[in-house]
PDB file of N, CA and C in Angstrom:
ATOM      1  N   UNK A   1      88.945 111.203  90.979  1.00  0.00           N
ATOM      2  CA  UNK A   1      89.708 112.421  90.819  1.00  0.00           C
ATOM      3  C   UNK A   1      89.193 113.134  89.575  1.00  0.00           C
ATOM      4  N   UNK A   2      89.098 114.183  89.519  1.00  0.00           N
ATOM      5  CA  UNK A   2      88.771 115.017  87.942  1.00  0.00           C
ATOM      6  C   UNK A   2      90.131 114.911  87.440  1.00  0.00           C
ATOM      7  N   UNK A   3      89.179 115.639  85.877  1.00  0.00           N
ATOM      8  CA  UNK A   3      89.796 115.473  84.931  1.00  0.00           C
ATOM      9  C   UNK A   3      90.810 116.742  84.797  1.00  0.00           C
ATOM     10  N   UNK A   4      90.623 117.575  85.601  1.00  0.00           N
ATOM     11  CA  UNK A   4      91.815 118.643  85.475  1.00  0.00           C
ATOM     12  C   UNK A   4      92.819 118.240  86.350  1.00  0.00           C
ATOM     13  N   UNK A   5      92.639 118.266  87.595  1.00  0.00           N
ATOM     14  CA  UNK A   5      93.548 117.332  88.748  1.00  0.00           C
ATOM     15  C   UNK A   5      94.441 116.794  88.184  1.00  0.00           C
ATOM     16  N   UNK A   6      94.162 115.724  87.389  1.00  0.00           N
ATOM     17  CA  UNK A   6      94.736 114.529  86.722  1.00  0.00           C
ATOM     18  C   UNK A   6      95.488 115.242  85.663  1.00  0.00           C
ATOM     19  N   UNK A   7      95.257 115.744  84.884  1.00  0.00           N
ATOM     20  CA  UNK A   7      95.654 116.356  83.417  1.00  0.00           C
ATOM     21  C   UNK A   7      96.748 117.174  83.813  1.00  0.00           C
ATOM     22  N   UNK A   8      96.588 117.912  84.935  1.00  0.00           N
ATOM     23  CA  UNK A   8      97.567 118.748  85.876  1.00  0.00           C
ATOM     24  C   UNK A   8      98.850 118.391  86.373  1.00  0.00           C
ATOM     25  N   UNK A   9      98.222 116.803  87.111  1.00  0.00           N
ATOM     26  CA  UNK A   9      99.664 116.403  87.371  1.00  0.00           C
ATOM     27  C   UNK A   9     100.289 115.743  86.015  1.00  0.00           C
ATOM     28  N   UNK A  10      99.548 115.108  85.118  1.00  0.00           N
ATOM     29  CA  UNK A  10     100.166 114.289  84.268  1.00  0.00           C
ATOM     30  C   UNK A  10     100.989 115.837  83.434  1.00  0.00           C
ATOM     31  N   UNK A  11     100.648 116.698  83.459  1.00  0.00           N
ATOM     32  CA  UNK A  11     101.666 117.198  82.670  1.00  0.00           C
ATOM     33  C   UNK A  11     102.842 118.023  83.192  1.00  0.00           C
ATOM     34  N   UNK A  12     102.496 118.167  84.672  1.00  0.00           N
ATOM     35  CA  UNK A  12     103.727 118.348  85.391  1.00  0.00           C
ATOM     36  C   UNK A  12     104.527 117.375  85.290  1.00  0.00           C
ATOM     37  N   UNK A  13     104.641 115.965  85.552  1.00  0.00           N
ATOM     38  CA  UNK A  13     105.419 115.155  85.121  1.00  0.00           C
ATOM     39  C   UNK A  13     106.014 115.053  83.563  1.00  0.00           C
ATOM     40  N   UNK A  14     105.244 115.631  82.484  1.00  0.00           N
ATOM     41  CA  UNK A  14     105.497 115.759  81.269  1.00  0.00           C
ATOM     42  C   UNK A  14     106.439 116.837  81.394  1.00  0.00           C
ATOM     43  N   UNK A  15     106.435 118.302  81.949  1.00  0.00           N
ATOM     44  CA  UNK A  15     107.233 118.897  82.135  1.00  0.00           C
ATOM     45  C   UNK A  15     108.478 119.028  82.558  1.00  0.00           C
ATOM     46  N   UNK A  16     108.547 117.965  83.557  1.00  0.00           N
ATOM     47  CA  UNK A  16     109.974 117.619  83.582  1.00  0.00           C
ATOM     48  C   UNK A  16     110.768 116.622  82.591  1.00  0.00           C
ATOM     49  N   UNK A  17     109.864 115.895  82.179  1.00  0.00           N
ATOM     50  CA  UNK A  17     110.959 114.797  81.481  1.00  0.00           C
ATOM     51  C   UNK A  17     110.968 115.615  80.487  1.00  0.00           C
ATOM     52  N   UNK A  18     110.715 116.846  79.895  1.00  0.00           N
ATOM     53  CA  UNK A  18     110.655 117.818  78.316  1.00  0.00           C
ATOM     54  C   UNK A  18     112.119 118.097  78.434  1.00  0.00           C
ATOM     55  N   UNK A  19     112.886 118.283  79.249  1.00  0.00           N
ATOM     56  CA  UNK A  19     114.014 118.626  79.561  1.00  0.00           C
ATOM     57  C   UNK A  19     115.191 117.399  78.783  1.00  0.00           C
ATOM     58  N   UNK A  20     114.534 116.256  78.540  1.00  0.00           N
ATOM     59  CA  UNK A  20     115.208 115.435  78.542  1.00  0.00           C
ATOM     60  C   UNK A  20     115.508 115.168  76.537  1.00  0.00           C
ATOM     61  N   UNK A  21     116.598 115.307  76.498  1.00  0.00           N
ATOM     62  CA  UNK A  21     117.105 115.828  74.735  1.00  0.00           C
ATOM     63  C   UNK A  21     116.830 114.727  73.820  1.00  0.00           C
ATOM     64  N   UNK A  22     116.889 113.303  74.504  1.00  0.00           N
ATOM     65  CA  UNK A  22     116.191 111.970  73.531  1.00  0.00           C
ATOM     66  C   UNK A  22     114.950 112.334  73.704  1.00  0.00           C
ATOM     67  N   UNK A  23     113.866 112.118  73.045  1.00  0.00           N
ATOM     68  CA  UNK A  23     112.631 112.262  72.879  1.00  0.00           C
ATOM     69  C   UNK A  23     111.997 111.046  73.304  1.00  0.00           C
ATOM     70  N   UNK A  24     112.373 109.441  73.024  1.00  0.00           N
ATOM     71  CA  UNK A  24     111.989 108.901  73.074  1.00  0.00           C
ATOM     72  C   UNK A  24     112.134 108.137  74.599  1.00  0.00           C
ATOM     73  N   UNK A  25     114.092 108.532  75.270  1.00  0.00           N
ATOM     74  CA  UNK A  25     113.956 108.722  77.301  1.00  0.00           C
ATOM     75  C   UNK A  25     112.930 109.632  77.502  1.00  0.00           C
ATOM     76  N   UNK A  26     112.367 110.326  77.225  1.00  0.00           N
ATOM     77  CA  UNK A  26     111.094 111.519  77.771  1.00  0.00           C
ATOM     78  C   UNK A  26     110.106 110.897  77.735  1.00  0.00           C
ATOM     79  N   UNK A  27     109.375 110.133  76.659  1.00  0.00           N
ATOM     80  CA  UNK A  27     108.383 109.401  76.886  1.00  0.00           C
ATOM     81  C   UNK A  27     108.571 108.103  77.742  1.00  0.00           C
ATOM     82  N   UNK A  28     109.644 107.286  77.941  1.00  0.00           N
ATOM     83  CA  UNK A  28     109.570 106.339  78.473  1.00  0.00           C
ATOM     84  C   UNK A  28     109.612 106.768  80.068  1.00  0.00           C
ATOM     85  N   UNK A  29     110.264 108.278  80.502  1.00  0.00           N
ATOM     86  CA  UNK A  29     110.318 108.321  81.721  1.00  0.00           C
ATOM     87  C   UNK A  29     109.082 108.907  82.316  1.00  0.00           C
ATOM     88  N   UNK A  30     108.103 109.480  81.356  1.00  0.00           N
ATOM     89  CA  UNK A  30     106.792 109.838  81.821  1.00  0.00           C
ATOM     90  C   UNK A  30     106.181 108.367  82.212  1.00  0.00           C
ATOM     91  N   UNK A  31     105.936 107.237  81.199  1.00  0.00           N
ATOM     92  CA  UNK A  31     105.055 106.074  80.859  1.00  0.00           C
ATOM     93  C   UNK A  31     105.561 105.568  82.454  1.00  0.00           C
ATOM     94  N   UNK A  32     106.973 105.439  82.926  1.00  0.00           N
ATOM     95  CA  UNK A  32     107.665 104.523  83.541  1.00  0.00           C
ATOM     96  C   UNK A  32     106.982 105.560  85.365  1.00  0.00           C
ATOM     97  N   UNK A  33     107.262 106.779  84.632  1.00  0.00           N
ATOM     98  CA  UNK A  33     106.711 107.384  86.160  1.00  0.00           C
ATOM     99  C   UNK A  33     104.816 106.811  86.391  1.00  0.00           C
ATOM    100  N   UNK A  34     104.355 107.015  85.570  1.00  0.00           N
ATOM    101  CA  UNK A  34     103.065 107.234  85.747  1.00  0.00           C
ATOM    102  C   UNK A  34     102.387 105.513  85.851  1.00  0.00           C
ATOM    103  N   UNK A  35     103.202 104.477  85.574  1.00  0.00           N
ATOM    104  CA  UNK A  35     102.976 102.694  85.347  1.00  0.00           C
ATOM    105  C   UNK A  35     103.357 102.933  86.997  1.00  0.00           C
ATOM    106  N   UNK A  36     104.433 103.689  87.468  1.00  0.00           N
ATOM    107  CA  UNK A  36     104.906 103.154  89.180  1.00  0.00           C
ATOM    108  C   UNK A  36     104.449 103.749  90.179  1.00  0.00           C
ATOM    109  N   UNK A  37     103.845 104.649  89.761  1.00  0.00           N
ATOM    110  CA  UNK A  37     102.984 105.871  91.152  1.00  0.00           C
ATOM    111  C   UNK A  37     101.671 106.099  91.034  1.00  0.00           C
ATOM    112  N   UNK A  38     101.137 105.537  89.595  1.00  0.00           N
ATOM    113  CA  UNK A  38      99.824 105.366  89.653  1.00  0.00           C
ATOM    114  C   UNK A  38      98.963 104.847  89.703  1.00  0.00           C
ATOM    115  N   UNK A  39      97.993 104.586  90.674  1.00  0.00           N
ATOM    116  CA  UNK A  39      96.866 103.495  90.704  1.00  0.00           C
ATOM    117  C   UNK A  39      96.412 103.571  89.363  1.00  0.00           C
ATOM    118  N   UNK A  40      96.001 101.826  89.286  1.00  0.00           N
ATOM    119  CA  UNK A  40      95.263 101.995  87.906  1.00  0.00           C
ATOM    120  C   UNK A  40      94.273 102.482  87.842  1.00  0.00           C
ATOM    121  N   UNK A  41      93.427 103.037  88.864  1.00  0.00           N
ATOM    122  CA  UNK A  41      92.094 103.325  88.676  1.00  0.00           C
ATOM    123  C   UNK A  41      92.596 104.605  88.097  1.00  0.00           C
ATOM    124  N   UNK A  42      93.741 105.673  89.018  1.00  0.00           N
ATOM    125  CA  UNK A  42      93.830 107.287  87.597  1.00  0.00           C
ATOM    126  C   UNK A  42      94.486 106.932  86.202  1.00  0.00           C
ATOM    127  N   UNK A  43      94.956 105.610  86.361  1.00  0.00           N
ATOM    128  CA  UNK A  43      95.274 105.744  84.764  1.00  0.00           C
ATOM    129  C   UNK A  43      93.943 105.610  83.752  1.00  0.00           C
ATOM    130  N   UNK A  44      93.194 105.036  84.395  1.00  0.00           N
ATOM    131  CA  UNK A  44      92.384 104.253  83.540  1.00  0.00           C
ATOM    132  C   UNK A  44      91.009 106.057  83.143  1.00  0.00           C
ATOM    133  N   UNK A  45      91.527 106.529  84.161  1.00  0.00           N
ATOM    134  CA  UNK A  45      90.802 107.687  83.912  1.00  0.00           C
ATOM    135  C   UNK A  45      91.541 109.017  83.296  1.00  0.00           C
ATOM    136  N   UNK A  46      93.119 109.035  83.532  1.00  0.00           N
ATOM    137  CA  UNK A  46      93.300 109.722  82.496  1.00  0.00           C
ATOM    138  C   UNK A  46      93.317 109.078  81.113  1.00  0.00           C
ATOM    139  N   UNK A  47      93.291 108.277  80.910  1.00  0.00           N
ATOM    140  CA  UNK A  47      93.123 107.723  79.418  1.00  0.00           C
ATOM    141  C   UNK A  47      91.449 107.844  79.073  1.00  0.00           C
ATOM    142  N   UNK A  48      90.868 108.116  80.118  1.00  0.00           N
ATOM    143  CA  UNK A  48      89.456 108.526  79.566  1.00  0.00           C
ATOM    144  C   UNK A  48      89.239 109.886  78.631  1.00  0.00           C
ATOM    145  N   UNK A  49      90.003 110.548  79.989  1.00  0.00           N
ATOM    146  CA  UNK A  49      90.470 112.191  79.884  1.00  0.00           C
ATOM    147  C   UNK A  49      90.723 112.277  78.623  1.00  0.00           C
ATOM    148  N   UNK A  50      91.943 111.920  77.783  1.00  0.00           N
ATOM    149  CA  UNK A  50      92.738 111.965  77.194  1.00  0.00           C
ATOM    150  C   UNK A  50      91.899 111.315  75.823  1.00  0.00           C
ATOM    151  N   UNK A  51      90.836 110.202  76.035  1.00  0.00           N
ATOM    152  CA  UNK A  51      90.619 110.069  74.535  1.00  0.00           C
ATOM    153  C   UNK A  51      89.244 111.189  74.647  1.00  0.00           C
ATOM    154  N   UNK A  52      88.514 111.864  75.355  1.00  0.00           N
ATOM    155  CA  UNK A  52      87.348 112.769  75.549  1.00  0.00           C
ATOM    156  C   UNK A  52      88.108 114.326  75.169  1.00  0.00           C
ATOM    157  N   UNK A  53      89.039 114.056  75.097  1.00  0.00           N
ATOM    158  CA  UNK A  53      89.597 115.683  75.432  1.00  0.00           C
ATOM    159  C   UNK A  53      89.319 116.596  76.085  1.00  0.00           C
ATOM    160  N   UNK A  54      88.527 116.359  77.100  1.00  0.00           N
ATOM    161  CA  UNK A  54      88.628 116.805  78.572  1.00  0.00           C
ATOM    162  C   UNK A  54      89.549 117.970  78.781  1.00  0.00           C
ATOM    163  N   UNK A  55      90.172 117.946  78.708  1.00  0.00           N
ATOM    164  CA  UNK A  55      91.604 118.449  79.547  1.00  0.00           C
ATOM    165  C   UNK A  55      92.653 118.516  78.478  1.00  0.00           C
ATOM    166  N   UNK A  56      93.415 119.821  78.278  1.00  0.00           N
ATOM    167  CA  UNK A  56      94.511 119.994  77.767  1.00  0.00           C
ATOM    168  C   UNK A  56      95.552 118.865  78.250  1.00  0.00           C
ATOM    169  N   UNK A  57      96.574 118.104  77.391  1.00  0.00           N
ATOM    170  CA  UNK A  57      97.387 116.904  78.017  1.00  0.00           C
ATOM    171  C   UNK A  57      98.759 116.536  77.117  1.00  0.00           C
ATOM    172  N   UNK A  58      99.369 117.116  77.984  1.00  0.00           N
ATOM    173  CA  UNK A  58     100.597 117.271  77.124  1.00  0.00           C
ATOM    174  C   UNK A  58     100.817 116.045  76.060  1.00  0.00           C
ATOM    175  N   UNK A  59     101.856 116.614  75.181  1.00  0.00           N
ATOM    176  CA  UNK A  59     101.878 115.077  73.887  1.00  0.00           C
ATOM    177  C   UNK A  59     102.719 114.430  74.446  1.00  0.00           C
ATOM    178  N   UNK A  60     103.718 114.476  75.023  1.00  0.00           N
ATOM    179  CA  UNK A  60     104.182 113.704  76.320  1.00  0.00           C
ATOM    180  C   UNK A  60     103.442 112.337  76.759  1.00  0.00           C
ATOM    181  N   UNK A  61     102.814 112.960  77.279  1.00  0.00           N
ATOM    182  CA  UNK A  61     101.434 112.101  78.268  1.00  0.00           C
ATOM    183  C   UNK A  61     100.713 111.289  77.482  1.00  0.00           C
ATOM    184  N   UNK A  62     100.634 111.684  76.290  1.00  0.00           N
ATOM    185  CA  UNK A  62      99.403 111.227  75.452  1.00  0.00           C
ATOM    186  C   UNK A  62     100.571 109.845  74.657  1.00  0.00           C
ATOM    187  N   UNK A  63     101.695 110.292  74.182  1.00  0.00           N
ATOM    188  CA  UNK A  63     102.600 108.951  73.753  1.00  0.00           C
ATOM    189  C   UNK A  63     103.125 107.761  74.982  1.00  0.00           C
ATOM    190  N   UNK A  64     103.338 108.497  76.221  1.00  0.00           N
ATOM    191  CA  UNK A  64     103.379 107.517  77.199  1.00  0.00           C
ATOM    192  C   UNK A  64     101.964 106.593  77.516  1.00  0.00           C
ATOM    193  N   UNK A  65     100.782 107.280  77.543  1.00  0.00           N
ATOM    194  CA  UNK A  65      99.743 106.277  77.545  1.00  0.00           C
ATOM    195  C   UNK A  65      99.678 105.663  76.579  1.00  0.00           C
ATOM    196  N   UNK A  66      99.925 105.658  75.307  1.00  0.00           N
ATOM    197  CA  UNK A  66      99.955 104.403  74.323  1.00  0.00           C
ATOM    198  C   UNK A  66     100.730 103.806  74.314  1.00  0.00           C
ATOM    199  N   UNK A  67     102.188 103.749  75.255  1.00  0.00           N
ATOM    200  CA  UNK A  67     102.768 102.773  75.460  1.00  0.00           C
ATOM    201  C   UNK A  67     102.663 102.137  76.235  1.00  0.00           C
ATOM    202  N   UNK A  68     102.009 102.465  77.483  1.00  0.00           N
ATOM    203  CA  UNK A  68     101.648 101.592  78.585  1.00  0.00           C
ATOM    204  C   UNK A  68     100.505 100.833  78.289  1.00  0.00           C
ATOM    205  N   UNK A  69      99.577 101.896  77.300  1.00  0.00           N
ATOM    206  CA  UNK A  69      98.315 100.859  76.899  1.00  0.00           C
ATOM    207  C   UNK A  69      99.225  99.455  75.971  1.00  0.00           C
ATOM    208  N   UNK A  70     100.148  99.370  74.959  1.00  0.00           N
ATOM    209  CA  UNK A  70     100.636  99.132  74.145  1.00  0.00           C
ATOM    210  C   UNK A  70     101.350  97.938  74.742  1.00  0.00           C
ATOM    211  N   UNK A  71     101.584  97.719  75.739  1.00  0.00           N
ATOM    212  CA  UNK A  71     102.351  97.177  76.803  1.00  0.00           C
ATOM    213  C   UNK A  71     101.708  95.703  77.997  1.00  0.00           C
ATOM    214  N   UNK A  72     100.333  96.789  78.276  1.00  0.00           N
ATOM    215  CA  UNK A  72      99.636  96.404  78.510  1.00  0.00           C
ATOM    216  C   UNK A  72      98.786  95.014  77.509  1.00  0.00           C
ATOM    217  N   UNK A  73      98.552  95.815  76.183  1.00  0.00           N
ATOM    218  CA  UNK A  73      97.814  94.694  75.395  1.00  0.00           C
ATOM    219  C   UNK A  73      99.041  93.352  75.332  1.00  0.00           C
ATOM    220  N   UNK A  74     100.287  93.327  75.502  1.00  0.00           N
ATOM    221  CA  UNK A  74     100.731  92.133  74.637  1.00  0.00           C
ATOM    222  C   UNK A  74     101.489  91.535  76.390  1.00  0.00           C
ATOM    223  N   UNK A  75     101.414  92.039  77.018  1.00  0.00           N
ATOM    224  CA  UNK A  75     101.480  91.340  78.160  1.00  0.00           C
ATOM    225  C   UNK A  75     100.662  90.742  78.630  1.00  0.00           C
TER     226      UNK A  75
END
């Protein structure tokens, strides 16, 4: 998938959880959407995206992938 595709949806999903007034339910409901609907192969490529800067990516997106990466390492 490209890197806009990807960057696109990840921040449509960022866009909705922005709505959400804890800051820190907003990131967990992006991390939690994007750990359950996404193959790892687009995660592993928006986190490519995302450390290349590729693609505009919401800060949303960008704190949920370090928690899933974050998550990932100690599991």
């Amino acid at each position: 998938m490209n890197p806009q595709n990807l960057s696109e949806m990840a921040n449509s999903i960022a866009d909705f959880f922005a709505a959400e007034p804890d800051h820190a339910e907003a990131v967990a409901g992006v991390a939690n959407h994007i750990d359950k609907f996404w193959e790892p192969r687009m995660q592993k490529q928006l986190r490519a995206c995302i450390a290349k800067g590729e693609e505009h990516v919401h800060p949303l997106v960008i704190e949920a992938m370090r928690t899933l990466s974050a998550t990932a390492a100690v599991g």
